[in-house]
Each structure stands twice: as structure tokens, then as C-alpha cells.
N, C-alpha and C. Protein backbone atom coordinates (compact mmCIF):
# COMPACT_ATOMS: atom_id res chain seq x y z
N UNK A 1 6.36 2.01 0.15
CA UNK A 1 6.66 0.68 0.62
C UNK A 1 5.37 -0.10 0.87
N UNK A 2 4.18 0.51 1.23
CA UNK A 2 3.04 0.04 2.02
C UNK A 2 2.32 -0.48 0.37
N UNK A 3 2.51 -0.01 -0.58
CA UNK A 3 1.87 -0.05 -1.93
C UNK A 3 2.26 -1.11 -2.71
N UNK A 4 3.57 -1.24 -2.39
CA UNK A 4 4.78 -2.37 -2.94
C UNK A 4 4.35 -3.74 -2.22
N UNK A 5 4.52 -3.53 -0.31
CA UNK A 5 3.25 -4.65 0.22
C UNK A 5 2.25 -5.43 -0.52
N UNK A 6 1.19 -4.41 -0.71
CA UNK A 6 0.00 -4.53 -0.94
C UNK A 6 -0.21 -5.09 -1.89
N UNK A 7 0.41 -4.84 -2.93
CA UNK A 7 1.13 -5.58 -4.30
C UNK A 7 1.27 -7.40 -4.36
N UNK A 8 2.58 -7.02 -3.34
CA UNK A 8 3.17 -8.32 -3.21
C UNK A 8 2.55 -9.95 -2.76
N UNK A 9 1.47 -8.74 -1.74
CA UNK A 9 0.31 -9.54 -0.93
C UNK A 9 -0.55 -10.41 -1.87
N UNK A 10 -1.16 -9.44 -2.87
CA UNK A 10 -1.84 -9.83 -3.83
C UNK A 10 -1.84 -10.42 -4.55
N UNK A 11 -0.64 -10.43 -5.14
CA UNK A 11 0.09 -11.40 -6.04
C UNK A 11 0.66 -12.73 -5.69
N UNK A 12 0.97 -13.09 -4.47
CA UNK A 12 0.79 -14.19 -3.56
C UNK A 12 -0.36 -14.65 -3.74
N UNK A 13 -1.02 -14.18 -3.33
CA UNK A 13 -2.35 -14.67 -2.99
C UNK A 13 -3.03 -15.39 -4.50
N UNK A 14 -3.11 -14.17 -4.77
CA UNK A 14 -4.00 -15.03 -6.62
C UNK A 14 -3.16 -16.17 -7.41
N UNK A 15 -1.22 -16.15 -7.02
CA UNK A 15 -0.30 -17.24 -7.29
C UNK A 15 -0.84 -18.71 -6.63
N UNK A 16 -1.89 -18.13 -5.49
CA UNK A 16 -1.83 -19.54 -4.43
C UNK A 16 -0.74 -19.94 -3.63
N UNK A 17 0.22 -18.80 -3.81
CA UNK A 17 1.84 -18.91 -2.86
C UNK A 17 1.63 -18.97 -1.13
N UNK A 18 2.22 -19.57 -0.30
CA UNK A 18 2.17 -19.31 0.57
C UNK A 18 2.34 -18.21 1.82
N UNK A 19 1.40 -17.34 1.73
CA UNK A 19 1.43 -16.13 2.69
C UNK A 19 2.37 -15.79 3.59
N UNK A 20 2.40 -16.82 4.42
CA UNK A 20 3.39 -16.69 5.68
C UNK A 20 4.49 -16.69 5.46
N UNK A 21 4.92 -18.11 4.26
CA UNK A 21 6.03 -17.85 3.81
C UNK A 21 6.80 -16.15 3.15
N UNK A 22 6.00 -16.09 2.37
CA UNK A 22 6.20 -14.74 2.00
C UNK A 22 6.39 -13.77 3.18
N UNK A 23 5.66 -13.88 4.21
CA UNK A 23 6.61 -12.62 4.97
C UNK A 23 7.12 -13.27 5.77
N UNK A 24 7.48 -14.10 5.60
CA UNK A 24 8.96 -15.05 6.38
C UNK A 24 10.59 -14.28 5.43
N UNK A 25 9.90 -14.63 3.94
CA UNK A 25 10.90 -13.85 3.35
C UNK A 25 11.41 -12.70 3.17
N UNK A 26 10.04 -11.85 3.29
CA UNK A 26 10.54 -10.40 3.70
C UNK A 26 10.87 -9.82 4.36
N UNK A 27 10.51 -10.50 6.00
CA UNK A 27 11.13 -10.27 7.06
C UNK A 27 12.30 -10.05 6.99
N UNK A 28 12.78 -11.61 6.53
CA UNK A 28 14.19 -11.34 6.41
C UNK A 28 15.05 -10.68 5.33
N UNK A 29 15.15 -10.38 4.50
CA UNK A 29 15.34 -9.08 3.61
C UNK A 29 16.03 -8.26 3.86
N UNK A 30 16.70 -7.44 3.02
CA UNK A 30 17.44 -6.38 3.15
C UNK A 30 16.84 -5.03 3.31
N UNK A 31 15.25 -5.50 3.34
CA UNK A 31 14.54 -4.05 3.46
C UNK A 31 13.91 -4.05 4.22
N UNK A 32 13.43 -5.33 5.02
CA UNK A 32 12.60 -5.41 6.36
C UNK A 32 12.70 -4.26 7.42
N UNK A 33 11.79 -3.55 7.77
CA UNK A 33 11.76 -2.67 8.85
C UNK A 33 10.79 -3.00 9.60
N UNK A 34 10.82 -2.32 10.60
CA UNK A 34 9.55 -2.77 12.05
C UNK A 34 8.35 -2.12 11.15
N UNK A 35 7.82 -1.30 10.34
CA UNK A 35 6.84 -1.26 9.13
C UNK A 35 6.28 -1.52 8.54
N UNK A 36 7.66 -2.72 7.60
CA UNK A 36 7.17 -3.82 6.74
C UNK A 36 6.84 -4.99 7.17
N UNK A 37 7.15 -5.26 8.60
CA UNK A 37 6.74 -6.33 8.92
C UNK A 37 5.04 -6.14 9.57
N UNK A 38 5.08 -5.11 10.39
CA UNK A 38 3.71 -4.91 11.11
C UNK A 38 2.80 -4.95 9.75
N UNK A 39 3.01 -3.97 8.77
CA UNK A 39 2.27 -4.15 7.99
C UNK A 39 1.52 -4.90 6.88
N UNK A 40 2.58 -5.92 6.90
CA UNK A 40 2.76 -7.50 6.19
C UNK A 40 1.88 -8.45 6.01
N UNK A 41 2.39 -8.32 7.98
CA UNK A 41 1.17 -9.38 8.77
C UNK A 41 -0.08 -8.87 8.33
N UNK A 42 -0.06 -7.63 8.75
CA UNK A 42 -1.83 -6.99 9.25
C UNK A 42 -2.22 -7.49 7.39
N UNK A 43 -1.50 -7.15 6.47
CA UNK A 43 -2.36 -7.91 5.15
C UNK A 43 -2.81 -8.88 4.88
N UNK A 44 -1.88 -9.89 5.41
CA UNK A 44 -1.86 -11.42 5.53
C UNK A 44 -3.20 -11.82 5.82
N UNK A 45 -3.13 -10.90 7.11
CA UNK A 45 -4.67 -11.39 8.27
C UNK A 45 -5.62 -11.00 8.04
N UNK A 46 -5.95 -9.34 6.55
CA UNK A 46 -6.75 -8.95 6.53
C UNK A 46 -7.52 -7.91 7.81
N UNK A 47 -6.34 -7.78 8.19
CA UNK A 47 -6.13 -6.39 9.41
C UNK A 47 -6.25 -5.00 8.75
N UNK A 48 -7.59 -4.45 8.29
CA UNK A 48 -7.50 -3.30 8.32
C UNK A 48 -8.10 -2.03 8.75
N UNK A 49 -7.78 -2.42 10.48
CA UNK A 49 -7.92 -2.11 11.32
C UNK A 49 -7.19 -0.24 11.02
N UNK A 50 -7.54 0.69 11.44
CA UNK A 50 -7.16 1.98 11.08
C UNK A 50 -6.10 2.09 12.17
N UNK A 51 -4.87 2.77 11.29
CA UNK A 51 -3.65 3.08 12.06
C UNK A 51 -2.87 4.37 11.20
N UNK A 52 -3.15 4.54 10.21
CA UNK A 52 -2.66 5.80 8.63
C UNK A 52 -3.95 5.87 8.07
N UNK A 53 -4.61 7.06 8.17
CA UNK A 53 -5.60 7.45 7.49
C UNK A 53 -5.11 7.72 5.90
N UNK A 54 -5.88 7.37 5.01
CA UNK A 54 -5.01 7.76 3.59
C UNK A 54 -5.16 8.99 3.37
N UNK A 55 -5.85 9.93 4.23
CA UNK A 55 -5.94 11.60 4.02
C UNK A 55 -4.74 11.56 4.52
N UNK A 56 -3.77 11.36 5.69
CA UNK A 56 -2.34 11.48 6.35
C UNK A 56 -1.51 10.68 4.70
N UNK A 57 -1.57 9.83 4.44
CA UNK A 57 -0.93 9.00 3.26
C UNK A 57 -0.53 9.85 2.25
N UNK A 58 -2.04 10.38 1.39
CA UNK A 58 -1.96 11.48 0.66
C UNK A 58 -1.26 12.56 1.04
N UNK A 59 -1.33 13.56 2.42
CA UNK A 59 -0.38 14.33 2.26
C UNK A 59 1.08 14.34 2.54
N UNK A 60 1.23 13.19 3.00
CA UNK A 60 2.64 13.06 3.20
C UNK A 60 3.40 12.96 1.68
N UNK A 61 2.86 12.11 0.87
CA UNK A 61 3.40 12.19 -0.65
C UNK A 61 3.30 13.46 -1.56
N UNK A 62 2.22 14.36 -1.13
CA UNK A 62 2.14 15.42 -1.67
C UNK A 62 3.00 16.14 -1.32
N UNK A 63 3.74 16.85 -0.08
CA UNK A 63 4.76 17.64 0.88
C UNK A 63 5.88 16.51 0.13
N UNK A 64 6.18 15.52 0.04
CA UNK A 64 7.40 14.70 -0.50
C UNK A 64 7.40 15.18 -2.06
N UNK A 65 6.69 14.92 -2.81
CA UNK A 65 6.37 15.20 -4.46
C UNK A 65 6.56 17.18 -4.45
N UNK A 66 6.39 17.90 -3.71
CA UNK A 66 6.45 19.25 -3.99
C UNK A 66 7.96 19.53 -3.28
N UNK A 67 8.73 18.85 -2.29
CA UNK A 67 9.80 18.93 -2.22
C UNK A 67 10.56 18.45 -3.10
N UNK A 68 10.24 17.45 -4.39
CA UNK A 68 11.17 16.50 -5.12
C UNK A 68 11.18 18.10 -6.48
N UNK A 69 10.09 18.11 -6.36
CA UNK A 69 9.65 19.34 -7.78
C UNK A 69 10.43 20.83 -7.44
N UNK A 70 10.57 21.04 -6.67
CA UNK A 70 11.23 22.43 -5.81
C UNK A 70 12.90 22.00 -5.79
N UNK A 71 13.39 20.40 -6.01
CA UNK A 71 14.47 20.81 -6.32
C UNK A 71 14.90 19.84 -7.23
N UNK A 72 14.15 19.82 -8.43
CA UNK A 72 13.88 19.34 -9.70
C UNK A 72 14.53 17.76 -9.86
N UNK A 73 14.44 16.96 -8.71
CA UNK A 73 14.40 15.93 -9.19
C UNK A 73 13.10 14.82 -8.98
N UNK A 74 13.76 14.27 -10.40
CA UNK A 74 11.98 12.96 -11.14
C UNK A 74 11.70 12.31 -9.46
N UNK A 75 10.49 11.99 -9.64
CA UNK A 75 9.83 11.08 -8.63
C UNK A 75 8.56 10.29 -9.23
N UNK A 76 8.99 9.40 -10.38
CA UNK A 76 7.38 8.98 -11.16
C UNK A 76 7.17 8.10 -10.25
N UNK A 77 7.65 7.19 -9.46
CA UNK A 77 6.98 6.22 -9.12
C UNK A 77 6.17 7.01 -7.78
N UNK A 78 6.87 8.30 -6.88
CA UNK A 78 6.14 8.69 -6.04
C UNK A 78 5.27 9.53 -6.65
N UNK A 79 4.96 9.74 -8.17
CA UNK A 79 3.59 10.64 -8.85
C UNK A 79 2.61 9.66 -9.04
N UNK A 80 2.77 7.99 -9.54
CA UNK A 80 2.18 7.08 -9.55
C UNK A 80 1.40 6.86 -8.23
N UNK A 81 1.88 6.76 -7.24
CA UNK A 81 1.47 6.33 -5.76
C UNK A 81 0.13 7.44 -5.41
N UNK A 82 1.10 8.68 -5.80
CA UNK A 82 0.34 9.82 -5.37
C UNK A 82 -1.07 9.88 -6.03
N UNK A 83 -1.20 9.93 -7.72
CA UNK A 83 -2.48 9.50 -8.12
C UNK A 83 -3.47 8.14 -7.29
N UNK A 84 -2.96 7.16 -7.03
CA UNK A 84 -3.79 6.17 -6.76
C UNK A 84 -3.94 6.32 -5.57
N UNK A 85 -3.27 7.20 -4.39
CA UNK A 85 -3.72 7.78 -3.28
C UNK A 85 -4.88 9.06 -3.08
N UNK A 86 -4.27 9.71 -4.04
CA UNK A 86 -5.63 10.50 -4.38
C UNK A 86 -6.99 10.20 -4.59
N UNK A 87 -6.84 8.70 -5.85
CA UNK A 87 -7.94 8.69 -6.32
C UNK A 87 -8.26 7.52 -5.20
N UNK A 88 -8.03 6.78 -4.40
CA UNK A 88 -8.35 6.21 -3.27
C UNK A 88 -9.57 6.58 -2.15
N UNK A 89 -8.37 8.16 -1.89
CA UNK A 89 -9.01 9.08 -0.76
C UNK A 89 -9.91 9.75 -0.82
N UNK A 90 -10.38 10.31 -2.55
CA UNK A 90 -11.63 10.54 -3.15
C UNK A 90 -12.75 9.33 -2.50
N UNK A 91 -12.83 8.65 -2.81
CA UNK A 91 -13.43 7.28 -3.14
C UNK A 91 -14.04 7.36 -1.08
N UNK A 92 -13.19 7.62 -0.25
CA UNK A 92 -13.31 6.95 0.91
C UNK A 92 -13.24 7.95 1.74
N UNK A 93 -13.21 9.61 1.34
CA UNK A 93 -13.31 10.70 2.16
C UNK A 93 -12.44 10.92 3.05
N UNK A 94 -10.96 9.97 3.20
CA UNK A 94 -9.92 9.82 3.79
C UNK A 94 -10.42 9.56 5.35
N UNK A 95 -10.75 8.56 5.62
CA UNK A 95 -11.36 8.33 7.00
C UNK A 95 -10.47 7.09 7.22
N UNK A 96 -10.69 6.05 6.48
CA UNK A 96 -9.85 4.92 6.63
C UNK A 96 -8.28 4.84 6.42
N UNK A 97 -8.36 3.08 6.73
CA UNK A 97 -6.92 3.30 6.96
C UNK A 97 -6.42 3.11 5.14
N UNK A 98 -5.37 3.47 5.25
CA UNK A 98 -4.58 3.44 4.34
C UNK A 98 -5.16 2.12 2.80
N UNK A 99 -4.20 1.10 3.97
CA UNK A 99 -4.10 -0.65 3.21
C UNK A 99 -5.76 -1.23 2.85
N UNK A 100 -6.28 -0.71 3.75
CA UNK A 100 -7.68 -1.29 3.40
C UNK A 100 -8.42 -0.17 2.22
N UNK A 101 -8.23 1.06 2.31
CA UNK A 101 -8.54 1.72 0.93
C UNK A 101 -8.24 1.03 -0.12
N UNK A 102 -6.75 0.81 0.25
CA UNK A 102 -5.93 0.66 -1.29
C UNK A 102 -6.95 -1.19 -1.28
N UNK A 103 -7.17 -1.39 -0.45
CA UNK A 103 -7.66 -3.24 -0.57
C UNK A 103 -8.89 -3.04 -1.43
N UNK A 104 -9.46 -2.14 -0.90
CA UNK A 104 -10.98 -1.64 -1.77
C UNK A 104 -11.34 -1.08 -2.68
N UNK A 105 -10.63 -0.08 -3.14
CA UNK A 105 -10.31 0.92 -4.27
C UNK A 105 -9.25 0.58 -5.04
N UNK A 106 -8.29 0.01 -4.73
CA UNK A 106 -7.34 0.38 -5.76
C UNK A 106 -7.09 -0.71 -6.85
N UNK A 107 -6.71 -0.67 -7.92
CA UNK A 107 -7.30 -1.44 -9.25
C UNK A 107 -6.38 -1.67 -9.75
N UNK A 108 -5.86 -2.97 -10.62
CA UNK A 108 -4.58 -3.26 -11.13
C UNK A 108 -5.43 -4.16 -12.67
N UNK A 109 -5.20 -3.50 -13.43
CA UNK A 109 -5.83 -4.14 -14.99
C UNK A 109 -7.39 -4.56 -14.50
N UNK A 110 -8.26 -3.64 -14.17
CA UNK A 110 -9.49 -3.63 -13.66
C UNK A 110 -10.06 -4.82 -12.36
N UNK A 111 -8.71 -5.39 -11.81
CA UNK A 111 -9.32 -6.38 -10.65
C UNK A 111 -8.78 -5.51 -9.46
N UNK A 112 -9.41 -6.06 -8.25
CA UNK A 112 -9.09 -5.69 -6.98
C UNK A 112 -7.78 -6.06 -6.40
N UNK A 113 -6.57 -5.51 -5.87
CA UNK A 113 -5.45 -5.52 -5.71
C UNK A 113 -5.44 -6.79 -4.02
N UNK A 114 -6.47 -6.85 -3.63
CA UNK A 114 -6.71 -8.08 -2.74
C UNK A 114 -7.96 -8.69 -3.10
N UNK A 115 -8.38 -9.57 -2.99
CA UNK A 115 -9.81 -10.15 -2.95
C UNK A 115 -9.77 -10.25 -1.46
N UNK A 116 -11.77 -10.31 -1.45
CA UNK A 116 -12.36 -10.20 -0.56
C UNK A 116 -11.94 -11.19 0.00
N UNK A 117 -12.38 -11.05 1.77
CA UNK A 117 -11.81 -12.94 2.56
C UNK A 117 -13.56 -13.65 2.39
N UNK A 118 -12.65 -14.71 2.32
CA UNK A 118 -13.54 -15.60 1.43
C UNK A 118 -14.38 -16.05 3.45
């Protein structure tokens, strides 16, 4: 969900869409949780303040991905996540938080999945 965020954030942003609006809309949503919203904001604001280390990130998808494999059902999009968490947590020795790895490291057709605050 936090990846899907981070995404969404981004893609706002480089649209020139309005931020707030956007998690005005997701708030309200059929998928909004106390999660997606804390975590929304904190993108919005460029909050990445440590709260999920992506070493905790990484293994939570790994223990999820070896339970999906142990009872043989697909999980590509959680094998997708899992690589770019990996190769994240490489990158950053898993100290930081999560969203701000993925803000720094993580790569979508060779650009940065947030730009820097200006």
C-alpha cells in the first residue's frame, strides 16, 4: 500500500495535480485506513521522518512471499515490491525509514519516484 502511495504521490506531483486534493480523495476512498492517511500526508510534506525501517519492510514481505510460496499461491506484485525493497535496503543498510528510501532509491524508467523539495 505504502509503494502504491508513493507512486501516486509522484505522479501528482510531476502531473502538477493538486496534492492535498489528492489525499482529500483518498482519504475518502474505499481503501483509506488510519495508514494511508498518516502516510499520505507525511509524503505530501516530505515527512521522512523514521517510523518503518525498510530492514522491518523487507522482512515483513519476505515472511509474507515465503508464506504465499509454502502454499503455492502467485504473489508477483508482492515479488515486485519485494525486489525494490531489497534493492532499496541494500542501497541504505536498512536504517531508514521506509518512504524516504523508496523517495531516494527507488527508480521508475530511470527517474526518481519523488523529486527533491525544491
Amino acid at each position: 500500500m505504502v509503494t502504491g502511495l508513493v507512486e501516486a504521490v509522484h505522479f501528482a506531483e510531476r502531473h502538477g495535480l493538486d496534492l492535498a486534493q489528492l489525499v482529500a480523495v483518498l482519504d475518502a476512498g474505499p481503501m483509506a485506513s488510519d495508514v494511508s492517511r498518516v502516510k499520505a500526508a507525511k509524503l505530501v510534506a516530505q515527512d521522512f521522518a523514521v517510523q518503518a525501517a525498510i530492514s522491518n519492510v523487507l522482512e515483513n514481505s519476505r515472511l509474507i512471499a515465503a508464506a504465499a510460496r509454502e502454499a503455492e499461491i502467485a504473489s508477483p506484485l508482492l515479488d515486485v515490491c519485494h525486489a525494490l525493497y531489497s534493492e532499496t535496503g541494500s542501497g541504505s543498510r536498512g536504517r531508514r525509514y521506509g518512504c524516504g528510501d523508496l523517495r531516494d532509491r527507488a527508480t521508475h524508467g530511470g527517474r526518481r519516484m519523488i523529486a527533491p523539495k525544491q
